[in-house]
PDB file of N, CA and C in Angstrom:
ATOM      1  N   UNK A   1       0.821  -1.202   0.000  1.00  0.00           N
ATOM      2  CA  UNK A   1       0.000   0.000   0.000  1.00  0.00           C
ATOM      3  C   UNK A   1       0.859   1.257   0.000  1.00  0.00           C
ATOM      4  N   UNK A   2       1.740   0.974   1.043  1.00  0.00           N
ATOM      5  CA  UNK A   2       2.778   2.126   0.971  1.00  0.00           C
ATOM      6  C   UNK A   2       3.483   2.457  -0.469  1.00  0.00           C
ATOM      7  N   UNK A   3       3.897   1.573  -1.460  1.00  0.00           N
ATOM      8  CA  UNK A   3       4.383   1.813  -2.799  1.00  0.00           C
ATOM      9  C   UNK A   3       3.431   2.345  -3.832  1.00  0.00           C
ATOM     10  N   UNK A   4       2.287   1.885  -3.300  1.00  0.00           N
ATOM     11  CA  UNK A   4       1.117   2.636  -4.957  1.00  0.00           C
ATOM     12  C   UNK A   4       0.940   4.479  -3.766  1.00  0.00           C
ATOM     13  N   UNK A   5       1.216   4.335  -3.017  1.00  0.00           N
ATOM     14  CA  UNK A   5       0.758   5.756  -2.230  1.00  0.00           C
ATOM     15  C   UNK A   5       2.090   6.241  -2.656  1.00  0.00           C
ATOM     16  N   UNK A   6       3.203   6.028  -2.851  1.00  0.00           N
ATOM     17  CA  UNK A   6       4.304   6.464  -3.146  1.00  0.00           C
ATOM     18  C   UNK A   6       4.286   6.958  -4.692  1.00  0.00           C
ATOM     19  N   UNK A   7       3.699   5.313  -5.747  1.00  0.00           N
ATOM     20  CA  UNK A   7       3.492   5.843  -6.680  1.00  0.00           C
ATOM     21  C   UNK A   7       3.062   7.007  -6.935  1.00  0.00           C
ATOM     22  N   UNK A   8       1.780   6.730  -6.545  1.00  0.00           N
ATOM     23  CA  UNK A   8       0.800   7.881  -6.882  1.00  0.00           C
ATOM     24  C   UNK A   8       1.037   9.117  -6.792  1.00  0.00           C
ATOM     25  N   UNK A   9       1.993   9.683  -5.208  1.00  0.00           N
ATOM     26  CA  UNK A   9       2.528  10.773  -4.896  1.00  0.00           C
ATOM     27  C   UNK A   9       3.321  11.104  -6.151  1.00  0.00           C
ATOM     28  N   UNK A  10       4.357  10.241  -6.863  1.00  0.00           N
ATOM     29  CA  UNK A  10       5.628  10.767  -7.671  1.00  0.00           C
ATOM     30  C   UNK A  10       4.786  11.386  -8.994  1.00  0.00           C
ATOM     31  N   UNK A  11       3.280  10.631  -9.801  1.00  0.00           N
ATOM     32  CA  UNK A  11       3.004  11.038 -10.748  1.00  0.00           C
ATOM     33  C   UNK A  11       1.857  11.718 -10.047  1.00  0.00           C
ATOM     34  N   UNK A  12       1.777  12.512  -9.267  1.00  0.00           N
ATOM     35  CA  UNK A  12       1.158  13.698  -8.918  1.00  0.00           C
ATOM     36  C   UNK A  12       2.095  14.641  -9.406  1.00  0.00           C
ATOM     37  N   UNK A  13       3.384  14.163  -8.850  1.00  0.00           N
ATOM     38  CA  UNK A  13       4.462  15.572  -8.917  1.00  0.00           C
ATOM     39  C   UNK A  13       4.783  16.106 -10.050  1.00  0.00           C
ATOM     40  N   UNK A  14       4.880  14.811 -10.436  1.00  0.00           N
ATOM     41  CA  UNK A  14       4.917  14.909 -12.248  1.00  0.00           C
ATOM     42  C   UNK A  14       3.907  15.698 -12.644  1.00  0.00           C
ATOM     43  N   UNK A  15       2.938  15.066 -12.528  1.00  0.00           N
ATOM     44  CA  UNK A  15       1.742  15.613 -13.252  1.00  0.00           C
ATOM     45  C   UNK A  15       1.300  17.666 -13.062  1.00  0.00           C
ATOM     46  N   UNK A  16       1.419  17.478 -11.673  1.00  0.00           N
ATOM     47  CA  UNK A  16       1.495  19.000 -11.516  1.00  0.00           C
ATOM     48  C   UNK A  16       2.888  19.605 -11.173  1.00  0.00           C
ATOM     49  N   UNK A  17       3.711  19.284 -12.144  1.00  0.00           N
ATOM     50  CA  UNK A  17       4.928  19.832 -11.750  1.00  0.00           C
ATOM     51  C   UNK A  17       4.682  21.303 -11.876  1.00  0.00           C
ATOM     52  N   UNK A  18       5.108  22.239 -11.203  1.00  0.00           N
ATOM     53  CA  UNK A  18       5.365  24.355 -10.889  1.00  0.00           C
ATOM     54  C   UNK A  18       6.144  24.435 -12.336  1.00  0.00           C
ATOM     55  N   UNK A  19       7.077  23.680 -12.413  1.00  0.00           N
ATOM     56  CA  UNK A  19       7.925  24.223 -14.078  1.00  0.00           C
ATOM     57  C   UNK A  19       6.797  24.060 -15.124  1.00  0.00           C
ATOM     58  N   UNK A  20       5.953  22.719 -15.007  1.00  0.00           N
ATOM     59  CA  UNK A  20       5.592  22.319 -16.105  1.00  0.00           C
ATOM     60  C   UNK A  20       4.015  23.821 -16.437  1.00  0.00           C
ATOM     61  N   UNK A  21       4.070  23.867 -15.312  1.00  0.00           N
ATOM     62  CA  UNK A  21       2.497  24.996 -15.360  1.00  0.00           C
ATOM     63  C   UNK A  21       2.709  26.244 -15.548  1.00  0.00           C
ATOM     64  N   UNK A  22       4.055  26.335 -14.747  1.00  0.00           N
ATOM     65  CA  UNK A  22       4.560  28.092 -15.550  1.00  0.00           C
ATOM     66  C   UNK A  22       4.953  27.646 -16.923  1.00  0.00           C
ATOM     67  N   UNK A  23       5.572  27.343 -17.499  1.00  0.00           N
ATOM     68  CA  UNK A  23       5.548  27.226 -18.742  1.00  0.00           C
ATOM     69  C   UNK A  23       4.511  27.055 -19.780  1.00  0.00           C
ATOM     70  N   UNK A  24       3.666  26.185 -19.786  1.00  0.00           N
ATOM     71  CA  UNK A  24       2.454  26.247 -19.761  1.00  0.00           C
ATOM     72  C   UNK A  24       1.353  27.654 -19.870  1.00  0.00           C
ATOM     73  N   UNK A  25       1.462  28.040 -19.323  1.00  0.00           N
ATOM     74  CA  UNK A  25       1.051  29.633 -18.754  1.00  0.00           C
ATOM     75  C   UNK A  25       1.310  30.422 -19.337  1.00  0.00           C
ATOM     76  N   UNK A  26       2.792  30.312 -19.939  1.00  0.00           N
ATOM     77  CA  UNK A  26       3.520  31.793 -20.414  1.00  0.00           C
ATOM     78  C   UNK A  26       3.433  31.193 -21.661  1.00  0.00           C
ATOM     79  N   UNK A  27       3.377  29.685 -22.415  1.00  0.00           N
ATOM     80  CA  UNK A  27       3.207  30.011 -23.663  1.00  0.00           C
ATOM     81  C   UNK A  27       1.502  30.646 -24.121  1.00  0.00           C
ATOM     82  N   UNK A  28       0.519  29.886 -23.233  1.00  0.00           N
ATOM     83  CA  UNK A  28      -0.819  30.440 -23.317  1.00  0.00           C
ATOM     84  C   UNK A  28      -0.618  32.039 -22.933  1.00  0.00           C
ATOM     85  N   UNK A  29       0.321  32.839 -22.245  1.00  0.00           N
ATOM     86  CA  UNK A  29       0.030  34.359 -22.044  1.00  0.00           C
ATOM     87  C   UNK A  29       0.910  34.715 -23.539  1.00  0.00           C
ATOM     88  N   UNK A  30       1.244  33.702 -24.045  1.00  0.00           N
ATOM     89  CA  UNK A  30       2.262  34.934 -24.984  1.00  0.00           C
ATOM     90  C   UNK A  30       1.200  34.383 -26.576  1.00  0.00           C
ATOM     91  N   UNK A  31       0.698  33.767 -26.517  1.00  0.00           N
ATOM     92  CA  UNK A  31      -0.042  33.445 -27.653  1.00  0.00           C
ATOM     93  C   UNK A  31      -1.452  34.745 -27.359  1.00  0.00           C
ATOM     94  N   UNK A  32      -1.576  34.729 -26.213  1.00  0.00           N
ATOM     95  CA  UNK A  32      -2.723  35.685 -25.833  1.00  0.00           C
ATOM     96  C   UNK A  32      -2.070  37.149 -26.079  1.00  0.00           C
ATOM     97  N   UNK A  33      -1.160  37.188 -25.840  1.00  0.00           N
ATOM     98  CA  UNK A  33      -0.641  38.980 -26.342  1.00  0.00           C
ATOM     99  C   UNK A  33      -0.511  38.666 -27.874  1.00  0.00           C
ATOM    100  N   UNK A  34      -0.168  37.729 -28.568  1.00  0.00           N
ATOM    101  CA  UNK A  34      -0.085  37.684 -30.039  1.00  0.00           C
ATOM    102  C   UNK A  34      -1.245  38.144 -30.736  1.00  0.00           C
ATOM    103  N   UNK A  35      -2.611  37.222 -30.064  1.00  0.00           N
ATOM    104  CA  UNK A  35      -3.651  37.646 -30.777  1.00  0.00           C
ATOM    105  C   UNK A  35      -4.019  39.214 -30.385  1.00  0.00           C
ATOM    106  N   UNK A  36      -3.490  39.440 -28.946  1.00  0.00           N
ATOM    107  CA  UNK A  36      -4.116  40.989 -28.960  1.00  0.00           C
ATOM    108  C   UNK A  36      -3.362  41.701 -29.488  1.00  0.00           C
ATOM    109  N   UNK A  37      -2.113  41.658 -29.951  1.00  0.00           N
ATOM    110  CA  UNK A  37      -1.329  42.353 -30.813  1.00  0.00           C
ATOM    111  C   UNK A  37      -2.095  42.697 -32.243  1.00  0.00           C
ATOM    112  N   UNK A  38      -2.520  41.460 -32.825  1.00  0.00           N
ATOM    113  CA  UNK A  38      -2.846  41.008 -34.099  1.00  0.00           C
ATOM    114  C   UNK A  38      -4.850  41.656 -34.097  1.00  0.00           C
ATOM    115  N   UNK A  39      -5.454  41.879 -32.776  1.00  0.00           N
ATOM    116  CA  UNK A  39      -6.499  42.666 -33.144  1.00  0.00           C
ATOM    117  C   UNK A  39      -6.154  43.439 -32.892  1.00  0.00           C
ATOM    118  N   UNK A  40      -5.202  44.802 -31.731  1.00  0.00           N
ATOM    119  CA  UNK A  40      -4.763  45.511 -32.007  1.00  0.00           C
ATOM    120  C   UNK A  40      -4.145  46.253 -33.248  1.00  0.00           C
ATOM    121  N   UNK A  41      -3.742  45.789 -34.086  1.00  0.00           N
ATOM    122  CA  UNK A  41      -3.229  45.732 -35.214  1.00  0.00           C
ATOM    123  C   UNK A  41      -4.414  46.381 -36.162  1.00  0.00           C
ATOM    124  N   UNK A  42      -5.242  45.509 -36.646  1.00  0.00           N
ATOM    125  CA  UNK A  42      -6.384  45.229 -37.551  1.00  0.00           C
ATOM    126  C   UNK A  42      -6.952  46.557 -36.744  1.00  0.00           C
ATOM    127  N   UNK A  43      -7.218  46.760 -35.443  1.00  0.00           N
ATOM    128  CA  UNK A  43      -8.206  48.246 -35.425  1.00  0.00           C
ATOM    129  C   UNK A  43      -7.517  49.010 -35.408  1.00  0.00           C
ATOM    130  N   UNK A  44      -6.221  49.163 -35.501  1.00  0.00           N
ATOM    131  CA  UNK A  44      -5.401  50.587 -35.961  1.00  0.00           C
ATOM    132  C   UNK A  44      -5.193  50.947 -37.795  1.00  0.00           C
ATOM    133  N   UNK A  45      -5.437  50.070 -38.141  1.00  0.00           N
ATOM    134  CA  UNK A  45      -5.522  49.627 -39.832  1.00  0.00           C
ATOM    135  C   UNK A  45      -6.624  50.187 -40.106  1.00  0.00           C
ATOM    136  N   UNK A  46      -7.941  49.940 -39.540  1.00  0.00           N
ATOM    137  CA  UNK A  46      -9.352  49.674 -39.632  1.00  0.00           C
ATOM    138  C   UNK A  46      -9.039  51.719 -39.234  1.00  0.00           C
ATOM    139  N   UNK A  47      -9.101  52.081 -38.067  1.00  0.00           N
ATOM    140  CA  UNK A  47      -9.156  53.691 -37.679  1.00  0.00           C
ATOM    141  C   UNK A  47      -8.140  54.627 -38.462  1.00  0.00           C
ATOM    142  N   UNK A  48      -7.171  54.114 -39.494  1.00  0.00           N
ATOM    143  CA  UNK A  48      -6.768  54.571 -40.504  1.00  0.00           C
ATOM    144  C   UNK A  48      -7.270  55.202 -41.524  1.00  0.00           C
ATOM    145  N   UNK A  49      -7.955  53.896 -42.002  1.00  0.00           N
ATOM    146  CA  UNK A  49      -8.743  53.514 -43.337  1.00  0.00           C
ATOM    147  C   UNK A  49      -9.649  54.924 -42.861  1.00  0.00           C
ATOM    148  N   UNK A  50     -10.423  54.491 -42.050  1.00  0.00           N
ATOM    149  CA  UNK A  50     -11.323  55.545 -41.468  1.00  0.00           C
ATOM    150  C   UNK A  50     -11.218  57.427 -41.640  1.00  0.00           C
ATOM    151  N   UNK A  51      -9.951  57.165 -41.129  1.00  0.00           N
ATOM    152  CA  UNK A  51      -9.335  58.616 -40.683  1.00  0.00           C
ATOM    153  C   UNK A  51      -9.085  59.224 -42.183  1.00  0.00           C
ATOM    154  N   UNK A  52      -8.434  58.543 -42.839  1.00  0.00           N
ATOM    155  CA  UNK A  52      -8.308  58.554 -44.258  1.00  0.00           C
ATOM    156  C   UNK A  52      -9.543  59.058 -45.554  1.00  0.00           C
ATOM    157  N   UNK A  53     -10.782  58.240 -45.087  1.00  0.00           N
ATOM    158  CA  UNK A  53     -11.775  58.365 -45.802  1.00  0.00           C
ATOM    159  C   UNK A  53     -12.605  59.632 -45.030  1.00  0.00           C
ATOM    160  N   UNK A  54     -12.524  59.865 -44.065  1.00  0.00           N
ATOM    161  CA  UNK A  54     -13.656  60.738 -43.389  1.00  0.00           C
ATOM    162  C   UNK A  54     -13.141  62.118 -43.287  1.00  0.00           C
ATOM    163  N   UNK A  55     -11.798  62.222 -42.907  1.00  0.00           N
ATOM    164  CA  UNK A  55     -11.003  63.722 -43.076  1.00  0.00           C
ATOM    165  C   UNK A  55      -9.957  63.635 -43.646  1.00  0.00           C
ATOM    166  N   UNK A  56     -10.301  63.474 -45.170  1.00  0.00           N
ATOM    167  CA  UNK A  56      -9.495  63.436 -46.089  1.00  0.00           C
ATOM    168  C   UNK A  56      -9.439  65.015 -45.946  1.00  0.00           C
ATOM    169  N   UNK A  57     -10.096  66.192 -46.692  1.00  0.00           N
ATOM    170  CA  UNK A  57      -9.819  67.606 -46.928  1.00  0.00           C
ATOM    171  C   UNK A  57      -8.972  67.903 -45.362  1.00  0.00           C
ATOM    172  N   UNK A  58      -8.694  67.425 -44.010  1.00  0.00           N
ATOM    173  CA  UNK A  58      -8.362  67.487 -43.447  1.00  0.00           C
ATOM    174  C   UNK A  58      -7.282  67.301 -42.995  1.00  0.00           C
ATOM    175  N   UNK A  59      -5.847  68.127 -43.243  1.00  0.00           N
ATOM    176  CA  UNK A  59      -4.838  67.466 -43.460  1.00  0.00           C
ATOM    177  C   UNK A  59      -4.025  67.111 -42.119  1.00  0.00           C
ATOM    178  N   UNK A  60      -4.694  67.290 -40.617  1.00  0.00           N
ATOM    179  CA  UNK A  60      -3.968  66.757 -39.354  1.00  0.00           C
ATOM    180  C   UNK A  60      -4.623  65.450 -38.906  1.00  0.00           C
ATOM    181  N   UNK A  61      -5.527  64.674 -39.879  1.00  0.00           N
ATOM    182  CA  UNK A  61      -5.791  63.326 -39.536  1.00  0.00           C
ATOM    183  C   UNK A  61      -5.445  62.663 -40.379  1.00  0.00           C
ATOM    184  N   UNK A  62      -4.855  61.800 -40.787  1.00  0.00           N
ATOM    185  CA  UNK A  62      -5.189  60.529 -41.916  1.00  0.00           C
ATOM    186  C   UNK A  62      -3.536  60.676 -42.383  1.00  0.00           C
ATOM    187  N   UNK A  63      -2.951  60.120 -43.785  1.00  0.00           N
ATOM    188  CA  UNK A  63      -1.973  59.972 -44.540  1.00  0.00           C
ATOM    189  C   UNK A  63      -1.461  61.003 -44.148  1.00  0.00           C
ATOM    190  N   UNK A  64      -1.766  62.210 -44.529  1.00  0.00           N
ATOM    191  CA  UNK A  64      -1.120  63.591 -45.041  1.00  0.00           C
ATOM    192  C   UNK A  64      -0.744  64.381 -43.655  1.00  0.00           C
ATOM    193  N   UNK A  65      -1.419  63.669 -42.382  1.00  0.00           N
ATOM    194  CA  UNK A  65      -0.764  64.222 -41.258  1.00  0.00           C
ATOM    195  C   UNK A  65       0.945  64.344 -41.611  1.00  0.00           C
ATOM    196  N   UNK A  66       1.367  63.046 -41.425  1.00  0.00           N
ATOM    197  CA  UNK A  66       2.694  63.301 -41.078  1.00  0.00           C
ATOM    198  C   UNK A  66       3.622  64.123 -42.051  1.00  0.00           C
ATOM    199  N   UNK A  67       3.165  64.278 -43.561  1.00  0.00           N
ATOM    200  CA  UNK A  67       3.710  65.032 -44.336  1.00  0.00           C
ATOM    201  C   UNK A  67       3.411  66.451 -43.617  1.00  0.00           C
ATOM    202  N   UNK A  68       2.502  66.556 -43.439  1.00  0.00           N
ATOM    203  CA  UNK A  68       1.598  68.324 -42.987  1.00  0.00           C
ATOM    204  C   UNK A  68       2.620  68.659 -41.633  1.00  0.00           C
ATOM    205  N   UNK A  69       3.307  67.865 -40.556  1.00  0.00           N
ATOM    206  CA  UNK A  69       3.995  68.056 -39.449  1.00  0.00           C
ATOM    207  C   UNK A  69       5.407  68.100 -40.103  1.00  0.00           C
ATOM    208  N   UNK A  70       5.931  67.013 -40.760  1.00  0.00           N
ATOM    209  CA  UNK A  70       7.454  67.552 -41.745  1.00  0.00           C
ATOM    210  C   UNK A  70       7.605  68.643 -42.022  1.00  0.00           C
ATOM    211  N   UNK A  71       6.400  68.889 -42.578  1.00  0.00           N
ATOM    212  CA  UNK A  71       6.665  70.396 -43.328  1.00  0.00           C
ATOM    213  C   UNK A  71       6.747  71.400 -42.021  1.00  0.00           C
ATOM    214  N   UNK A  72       5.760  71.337 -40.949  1.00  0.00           N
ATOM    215  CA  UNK A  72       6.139  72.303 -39.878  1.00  0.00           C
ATOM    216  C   UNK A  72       7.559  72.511 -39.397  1.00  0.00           C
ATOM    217  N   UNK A  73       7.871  71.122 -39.406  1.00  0.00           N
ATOM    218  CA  UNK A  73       9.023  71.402 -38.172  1.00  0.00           C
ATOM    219  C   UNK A  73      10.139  71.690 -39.245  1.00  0.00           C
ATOM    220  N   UNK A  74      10.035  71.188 -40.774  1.00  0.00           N
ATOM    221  CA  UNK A  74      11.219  71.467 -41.889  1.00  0.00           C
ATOM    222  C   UNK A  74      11.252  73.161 -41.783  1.00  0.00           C
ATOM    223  N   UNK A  75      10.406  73.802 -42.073  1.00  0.00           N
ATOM    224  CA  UNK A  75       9.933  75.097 -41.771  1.00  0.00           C
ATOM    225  C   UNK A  75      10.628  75.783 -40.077  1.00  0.00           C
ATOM    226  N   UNK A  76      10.074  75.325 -39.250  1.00  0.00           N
ATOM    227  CA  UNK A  76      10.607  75.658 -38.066  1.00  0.00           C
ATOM    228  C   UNK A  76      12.353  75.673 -37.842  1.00  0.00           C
ATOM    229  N   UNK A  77      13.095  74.511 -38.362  1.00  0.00           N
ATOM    230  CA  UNK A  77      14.490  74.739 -38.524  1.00  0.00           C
ATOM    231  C   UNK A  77      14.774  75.265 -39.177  1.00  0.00           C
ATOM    232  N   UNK A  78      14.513  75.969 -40.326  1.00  0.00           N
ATOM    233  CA  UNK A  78      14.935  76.881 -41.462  1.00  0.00           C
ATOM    234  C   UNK A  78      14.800  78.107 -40.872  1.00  0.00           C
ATOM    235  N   UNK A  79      13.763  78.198 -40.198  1.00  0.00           N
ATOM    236  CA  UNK A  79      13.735  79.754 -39.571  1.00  0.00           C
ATOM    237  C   UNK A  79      14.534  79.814 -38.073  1.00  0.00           C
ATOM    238  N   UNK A  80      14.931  78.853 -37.525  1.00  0.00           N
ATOM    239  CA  UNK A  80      16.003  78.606 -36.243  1.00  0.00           C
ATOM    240  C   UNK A  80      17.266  78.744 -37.329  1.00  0.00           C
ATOM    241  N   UNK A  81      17.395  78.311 -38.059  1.00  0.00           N
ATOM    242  CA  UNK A  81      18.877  78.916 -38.666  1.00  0.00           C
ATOM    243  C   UNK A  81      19.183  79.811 -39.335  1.00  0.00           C
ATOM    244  N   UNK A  82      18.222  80.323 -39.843  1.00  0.00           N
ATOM    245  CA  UNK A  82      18.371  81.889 -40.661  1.00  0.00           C
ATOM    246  C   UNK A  82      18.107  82.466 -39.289  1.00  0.00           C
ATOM    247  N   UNK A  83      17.438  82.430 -38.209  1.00  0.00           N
ATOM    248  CA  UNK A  83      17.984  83.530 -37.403  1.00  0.00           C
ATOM    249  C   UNK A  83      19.481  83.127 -36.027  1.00  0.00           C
ATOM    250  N   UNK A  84      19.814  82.026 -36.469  1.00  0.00           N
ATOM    251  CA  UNK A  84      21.281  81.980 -36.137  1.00  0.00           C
ATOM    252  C   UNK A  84      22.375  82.703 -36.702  1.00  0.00           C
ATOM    253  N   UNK A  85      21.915  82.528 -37.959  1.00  0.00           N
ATOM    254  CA  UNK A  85      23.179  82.844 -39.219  1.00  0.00           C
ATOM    255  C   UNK A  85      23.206  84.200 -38.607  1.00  0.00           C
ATOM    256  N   UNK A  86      22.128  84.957 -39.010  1.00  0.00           N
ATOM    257  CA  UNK A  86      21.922  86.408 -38.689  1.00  0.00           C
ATOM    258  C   UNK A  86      22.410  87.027 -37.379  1.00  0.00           C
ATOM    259  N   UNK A  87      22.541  85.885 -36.463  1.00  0.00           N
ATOM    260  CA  UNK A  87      23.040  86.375 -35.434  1.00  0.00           C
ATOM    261  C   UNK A  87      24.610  86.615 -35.010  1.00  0.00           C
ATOM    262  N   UNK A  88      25.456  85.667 -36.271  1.00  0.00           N
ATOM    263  CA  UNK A  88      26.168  85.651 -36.227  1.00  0.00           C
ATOM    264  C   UNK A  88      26.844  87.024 -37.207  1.00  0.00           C
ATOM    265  N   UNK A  89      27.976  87.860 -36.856  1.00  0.00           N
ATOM    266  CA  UNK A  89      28.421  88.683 -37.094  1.00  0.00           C
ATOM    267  C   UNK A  89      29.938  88.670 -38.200  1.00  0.00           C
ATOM    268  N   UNK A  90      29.305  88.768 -39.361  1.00  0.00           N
ATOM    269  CA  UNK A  90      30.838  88.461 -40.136  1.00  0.00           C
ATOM    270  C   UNK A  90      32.216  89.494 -39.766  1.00  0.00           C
ATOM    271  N   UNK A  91      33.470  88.892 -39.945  1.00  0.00           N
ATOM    272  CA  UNK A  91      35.028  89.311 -39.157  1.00  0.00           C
ATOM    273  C   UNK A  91      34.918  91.121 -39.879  1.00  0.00           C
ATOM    274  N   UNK A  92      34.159  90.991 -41.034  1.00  0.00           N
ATOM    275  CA  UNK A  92      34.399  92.333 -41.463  1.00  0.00           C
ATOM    276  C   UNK A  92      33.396  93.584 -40.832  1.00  0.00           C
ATOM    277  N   UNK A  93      32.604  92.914 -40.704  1.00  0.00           N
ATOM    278  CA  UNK A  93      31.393  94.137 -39.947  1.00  0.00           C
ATOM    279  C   UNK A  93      32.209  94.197 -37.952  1.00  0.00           C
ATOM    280  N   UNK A  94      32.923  93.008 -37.717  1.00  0.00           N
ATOM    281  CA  UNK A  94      33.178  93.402 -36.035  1.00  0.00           C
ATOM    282  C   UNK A  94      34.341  93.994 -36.121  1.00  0.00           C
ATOM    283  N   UNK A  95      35.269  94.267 -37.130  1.00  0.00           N
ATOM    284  CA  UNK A  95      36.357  95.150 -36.837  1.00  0.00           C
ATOM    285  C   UNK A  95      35.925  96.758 -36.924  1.00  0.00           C
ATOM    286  N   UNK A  96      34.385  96.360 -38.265  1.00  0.00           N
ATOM    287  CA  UNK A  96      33.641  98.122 -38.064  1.00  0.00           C
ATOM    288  C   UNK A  96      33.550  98.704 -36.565  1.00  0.00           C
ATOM    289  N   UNK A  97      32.798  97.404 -35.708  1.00  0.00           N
ATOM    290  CA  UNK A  97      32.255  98.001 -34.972  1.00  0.00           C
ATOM    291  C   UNK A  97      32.912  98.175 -33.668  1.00  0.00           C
ATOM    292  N   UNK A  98      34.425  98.279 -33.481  1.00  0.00           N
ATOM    293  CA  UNK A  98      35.166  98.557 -32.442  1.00  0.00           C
ATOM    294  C   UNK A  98      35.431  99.739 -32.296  1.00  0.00           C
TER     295      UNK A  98
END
């Protein structure tokens, strides 16, 4: 009696082995972030499409956003360096001004 109670204990251990269930676990949690990746995905595609078709004449939603912000900030450094340049004083105008 004592050996099948022994048995039994060892393929318990087995059976619910802690390695075997975390593992277990984390491939079921990582298949579960896959699919929410993968509908995540599809409704950012999907609110695109959307954004695209509904404020098209609208150029801070959809495709043409990020061109429409290039152009700001391309714009914004052009005018940070033309008023650098300007700030800077050529060797012939600072010997004028001594």
């Amino acid at each position: 009696m004592s050996k099948v109670s022994r048995g039994m204990k060892i393929s318990l251990i087995f059976i619910l082995n802690p390695h075997r269930i975390f593992l277990a676990s984390a491939v079921w949690l990582s298949y579960f972030v896959y699919w929410l990746a993968d509908k995540l995905d599809d409704f950012a595609r999907w609110l695109e499409n959307f954004a695209n078709a509904r404020f098209e004449s609208w150029p801070l939603i959809g495709e043409r956003m990020s061109d429409e912000l290039n152009r700001y900030y391309a714009d914004k450094r052009k005018e940070k360096s033309r008023r650098e340049s300007e700030a800077i004083i050529p060797a012939s105008q600072r010997s004028n001004q001594k």
